[in-house]
Protein backbone atom coordinates (compact mmCIF):
# COMPACT_ATOMS: atom_id res chain seq x y z
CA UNK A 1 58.18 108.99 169.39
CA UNK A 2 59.47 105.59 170.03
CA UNK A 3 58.57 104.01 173.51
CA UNK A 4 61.15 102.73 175.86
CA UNK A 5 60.33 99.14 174.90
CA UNK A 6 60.73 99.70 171.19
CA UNK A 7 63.54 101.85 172.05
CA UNK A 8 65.73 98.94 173.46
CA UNK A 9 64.28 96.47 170.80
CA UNK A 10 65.81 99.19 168.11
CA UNK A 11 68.84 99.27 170.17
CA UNK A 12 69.52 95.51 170.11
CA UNK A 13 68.33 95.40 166.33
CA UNK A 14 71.46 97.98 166.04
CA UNK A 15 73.87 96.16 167.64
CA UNK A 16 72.91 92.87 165.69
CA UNK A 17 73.44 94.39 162.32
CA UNK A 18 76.09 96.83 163.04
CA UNK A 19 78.20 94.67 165.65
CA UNK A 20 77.50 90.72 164.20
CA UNK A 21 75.44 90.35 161.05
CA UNK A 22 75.34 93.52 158.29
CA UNK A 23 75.73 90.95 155.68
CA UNK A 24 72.61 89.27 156.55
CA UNK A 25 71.22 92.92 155.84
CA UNK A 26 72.90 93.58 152.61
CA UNK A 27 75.44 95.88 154.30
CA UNK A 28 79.18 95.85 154.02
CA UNK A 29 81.07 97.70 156.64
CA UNK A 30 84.40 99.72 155.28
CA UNK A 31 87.34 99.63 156.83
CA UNK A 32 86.69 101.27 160.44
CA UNK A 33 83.61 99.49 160.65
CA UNK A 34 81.17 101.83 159.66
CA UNK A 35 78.13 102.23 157.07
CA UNK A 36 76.25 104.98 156.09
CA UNK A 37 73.46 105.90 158.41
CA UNK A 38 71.12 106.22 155.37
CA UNK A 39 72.19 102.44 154.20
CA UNK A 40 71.55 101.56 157.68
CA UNK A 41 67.84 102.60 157.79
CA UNK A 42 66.76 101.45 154.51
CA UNK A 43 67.50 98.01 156.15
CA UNK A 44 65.53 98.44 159.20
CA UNK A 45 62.65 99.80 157.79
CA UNK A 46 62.78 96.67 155.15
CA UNK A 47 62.09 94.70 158.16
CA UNK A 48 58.47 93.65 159.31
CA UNK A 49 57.42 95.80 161.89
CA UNK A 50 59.86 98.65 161.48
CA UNK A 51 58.99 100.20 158.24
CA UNK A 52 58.27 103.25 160.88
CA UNK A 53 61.90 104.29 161.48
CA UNK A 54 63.45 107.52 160.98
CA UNK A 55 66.63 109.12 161.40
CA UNK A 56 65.06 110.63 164.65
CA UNK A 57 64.55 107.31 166.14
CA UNK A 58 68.03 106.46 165.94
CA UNK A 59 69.00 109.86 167.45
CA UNK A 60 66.78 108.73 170.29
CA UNK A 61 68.74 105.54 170.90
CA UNK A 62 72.18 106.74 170.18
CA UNK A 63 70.51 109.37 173.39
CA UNK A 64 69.48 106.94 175.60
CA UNK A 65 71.67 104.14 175.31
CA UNK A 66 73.81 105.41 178.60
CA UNK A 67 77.18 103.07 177.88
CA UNK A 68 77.38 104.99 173.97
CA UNK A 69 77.45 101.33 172.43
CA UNK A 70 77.64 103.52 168.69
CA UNK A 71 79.74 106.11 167.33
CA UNK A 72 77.59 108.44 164.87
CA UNK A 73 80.12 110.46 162.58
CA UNK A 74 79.34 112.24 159.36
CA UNK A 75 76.27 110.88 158.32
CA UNK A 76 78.44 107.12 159.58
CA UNK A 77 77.86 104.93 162.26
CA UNK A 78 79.16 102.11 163.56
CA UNK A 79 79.02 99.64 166.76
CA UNK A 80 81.36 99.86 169.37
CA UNK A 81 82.11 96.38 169.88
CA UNK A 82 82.60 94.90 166.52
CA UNK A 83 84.64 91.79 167.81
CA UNK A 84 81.97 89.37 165.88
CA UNK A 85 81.74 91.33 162.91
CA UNK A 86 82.74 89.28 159.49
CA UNK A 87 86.28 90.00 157.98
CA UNK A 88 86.85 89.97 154.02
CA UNK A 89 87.81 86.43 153.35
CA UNK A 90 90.21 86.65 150.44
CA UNK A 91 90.65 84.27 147.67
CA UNK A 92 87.22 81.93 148.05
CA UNK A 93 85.65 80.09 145.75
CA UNK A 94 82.44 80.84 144.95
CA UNK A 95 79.18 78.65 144.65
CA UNK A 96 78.02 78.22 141.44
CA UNK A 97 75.88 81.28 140.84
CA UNK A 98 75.40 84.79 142.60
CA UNK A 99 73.24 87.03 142.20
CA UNK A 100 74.04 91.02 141.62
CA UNK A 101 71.65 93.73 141.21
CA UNK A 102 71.67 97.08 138.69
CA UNK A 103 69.87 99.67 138.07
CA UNK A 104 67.99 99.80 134.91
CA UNK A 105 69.59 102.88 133.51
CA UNK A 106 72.78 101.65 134.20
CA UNK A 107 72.22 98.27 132.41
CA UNK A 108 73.11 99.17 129.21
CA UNK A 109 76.43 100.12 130.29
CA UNK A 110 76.83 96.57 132.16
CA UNK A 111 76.03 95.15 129.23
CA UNK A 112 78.49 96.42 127.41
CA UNK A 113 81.39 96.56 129.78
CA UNK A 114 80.78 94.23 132.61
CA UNK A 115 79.57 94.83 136.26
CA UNK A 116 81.43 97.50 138.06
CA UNK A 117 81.72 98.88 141.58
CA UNK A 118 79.46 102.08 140.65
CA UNK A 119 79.20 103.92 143.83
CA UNK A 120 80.80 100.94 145.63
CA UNK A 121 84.66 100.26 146.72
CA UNK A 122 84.16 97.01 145.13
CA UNK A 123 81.24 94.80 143.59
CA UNK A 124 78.78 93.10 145.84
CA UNK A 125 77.13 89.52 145.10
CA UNK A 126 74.78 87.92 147.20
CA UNK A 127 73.70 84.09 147.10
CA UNK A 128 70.68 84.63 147.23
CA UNK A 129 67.98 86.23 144.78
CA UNK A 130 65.90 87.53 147.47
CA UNK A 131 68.75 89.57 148.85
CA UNK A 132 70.16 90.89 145.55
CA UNK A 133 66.69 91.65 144.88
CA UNK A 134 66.35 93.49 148.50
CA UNK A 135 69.45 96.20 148.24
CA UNK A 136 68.43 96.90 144.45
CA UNK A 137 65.46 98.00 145.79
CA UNK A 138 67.19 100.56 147.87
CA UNK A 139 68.58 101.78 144.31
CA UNK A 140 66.29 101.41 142.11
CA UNK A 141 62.09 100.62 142.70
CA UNK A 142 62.45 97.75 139.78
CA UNK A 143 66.02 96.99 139.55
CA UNK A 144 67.56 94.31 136.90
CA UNK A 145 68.93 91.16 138.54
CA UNK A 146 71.74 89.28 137.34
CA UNK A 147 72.64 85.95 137.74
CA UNK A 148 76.64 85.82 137.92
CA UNK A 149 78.29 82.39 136.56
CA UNK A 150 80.88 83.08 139.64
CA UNK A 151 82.49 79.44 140.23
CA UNK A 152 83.16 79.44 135.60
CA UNK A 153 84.59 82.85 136.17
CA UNK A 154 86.28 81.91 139.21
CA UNK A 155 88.21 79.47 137.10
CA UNK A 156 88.91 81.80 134.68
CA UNK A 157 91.03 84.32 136.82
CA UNK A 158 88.63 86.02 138.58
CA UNK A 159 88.95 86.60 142.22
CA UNK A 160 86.55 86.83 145.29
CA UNK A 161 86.36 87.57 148.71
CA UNK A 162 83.69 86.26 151.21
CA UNK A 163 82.28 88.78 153.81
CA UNK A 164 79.91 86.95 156.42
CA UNK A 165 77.75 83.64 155.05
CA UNK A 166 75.64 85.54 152.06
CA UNK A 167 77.98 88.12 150.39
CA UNK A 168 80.62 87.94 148.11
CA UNK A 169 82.94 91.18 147.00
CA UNK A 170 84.85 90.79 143.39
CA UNK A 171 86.46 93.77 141.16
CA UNK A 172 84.82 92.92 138.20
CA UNK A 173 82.54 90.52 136.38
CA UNK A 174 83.36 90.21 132.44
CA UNK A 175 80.24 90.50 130.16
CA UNK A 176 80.96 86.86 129.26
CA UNK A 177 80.14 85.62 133.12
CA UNK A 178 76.56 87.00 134.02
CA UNK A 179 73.45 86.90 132.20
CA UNK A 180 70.19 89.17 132.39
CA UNK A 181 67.14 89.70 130.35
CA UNK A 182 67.42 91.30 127.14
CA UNK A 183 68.06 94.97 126.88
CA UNK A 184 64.65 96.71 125.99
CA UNK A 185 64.62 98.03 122.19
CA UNK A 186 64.26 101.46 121.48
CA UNK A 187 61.08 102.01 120.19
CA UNK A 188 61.88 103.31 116.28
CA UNK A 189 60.44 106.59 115.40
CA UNK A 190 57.47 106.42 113.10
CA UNK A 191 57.78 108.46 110.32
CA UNK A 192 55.70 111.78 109.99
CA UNK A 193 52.21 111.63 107.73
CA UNK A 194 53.02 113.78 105.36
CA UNK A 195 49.82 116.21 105.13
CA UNK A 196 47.59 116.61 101.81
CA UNK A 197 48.50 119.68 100.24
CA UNK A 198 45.03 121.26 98.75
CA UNK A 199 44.26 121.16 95.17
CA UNK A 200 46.30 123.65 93.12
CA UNK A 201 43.13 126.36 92.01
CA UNK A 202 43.30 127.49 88.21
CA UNK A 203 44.96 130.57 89.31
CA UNK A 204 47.67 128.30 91.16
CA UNK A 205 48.59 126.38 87.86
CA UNK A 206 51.27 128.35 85.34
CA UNK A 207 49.18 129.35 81.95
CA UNK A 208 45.96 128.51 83.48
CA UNK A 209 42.83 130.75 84.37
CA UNK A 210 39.66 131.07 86.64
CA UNK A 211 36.42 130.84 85.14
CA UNK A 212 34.03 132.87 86.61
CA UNK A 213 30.58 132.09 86.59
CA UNK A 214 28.84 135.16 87.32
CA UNK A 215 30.95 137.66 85.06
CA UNK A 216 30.62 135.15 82.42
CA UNK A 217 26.73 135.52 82.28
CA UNK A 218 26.60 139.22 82.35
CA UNK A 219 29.45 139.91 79.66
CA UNK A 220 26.95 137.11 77.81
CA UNK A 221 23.93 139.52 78.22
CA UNK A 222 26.28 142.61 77.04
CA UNK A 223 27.06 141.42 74.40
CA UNK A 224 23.67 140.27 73.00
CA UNK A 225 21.96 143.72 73.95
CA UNK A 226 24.82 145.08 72.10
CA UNK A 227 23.89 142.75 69.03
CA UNK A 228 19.87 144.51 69.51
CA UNK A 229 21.21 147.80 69.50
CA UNK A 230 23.02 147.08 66.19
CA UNK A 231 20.34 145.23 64.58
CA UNK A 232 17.89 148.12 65.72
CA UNK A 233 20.02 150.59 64.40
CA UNK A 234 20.49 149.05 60.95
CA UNK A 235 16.75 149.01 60.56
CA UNK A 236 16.29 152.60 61.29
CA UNK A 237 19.21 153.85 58.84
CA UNK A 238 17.56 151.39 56.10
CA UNK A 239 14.32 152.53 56.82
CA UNK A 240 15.43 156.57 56.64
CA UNK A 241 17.58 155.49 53.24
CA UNK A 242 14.43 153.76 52.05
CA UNK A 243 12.16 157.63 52.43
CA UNK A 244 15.12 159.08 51.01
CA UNK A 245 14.44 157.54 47.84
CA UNK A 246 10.93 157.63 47.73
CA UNK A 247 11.07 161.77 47.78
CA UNK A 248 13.50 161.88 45.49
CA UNK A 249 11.25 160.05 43.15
């Protein structure tokens, strides 16, 4: 829980942003003068010493503050008195450079079309790189920063307002009037090893055989016992034919 002292330094941190400064946060307030409650505590916590605060520690000052100095409506909120707040000066010229953040999956399609008020009623550019740098951040944990050529475009037609001493709110910045680093190259698919088919066997290959060792050798020995046996019986038969003879004599 915050304690009563923190609670009142919280409440006066509120009022600052919400009812003088929100560009010196990165916030814009719309219309009615209110932000989104989520915007609002990504820039408190961003601050030294309050990287603590939830969405229950605003609940507790929105509780305790007695004279209801902020209006809390649908995940909105906005100061009370908002007499100081800055107004969307029209038709400004810009300094020489601002400074816009992106997120990196989205900077392909800045690249190609220009910067557009994604998720925004129009786009925001900051003058300094340290601020651009801060509400990517809320976005994106490494977001791509752009340096806008804004006083060359703002010669060239395009039109800004100011809000406050560090923002600046345009429609859209032409590819031709912001630069970046270079868009990362896909990395090109290496192409597959083609595997090592095994060595066709002879009884793989058309009109080839397999020699077998083994069966060789014995129909080897087959035969020349066969050979023996024919011999052996030739010498018998001449040998009979040869008595034969001799009795007949």
């Amino acid at each position: 829980m915050v304690t009563q002292k923190n609670s009142k330094q919280l409440h006066k941190l509120m009022a600052y942003i919400l009812g003088r400064r929100p560009d010196e946060f990165g916030l814009v307030l719309d219309d009615q003068g209110f932000v989104r409650l989520k915007d609002l505590l990504k820039a408190i916590s961003e601050e030294p010493g309050w990287g603590y605060v939830r969405k229950s520690h605003i609940q507790e000052v929105l509780v305790a503050s007695g004279e209801k100095p902020f209006i809390a409506e649908n995940e909105n909120i906005r100061a009370v008195f908002r007499d100081k707040t800055p107004q969307p000066e029209d038709g400004v010229a810009p300094p020489k450079l601002l400074y816009h953040p992106v997120r990196r999956r989205a900077y392909p399609v800045v690249c190609e079309h220009g910067i557009l008020p994604l998720g925004q009623p129009r786009v925001f550019l900051t003058t300094t790189r340290d601020l651009a740098q801060r509400i990517g951040k809320r976005r994106d944990s490494e977001p791509v920063l752009l340096t806008v050529q804004a006083r060359r475009s703002f010669e060239a037609g395009v039109r800004f307002s100011k809000y406050g001493e560090v923002i600046y709110m345009t429609d859209h910045v032409p590819v031709s009037y912001f630069t970046g680093p270079p868009l990362p190259q896909e990395k090109k698919k290496e192409a597959p090893i083609p595997k090592k088919e095994p060595a066709a066997t002879s009884e793989e290959l058309p009109g080839s055989f397999a020699l077998d060792v083994k069966r060789s050798q014995a129909l080897q020995k087959q035969s020349l016992k066969r050979k023996g046996l024919k011999k052996e019986i030739a010498w018998k038969r001449d040998a009979r034919r040869s008595r034969r003879k001799g009795k007949k004599k």
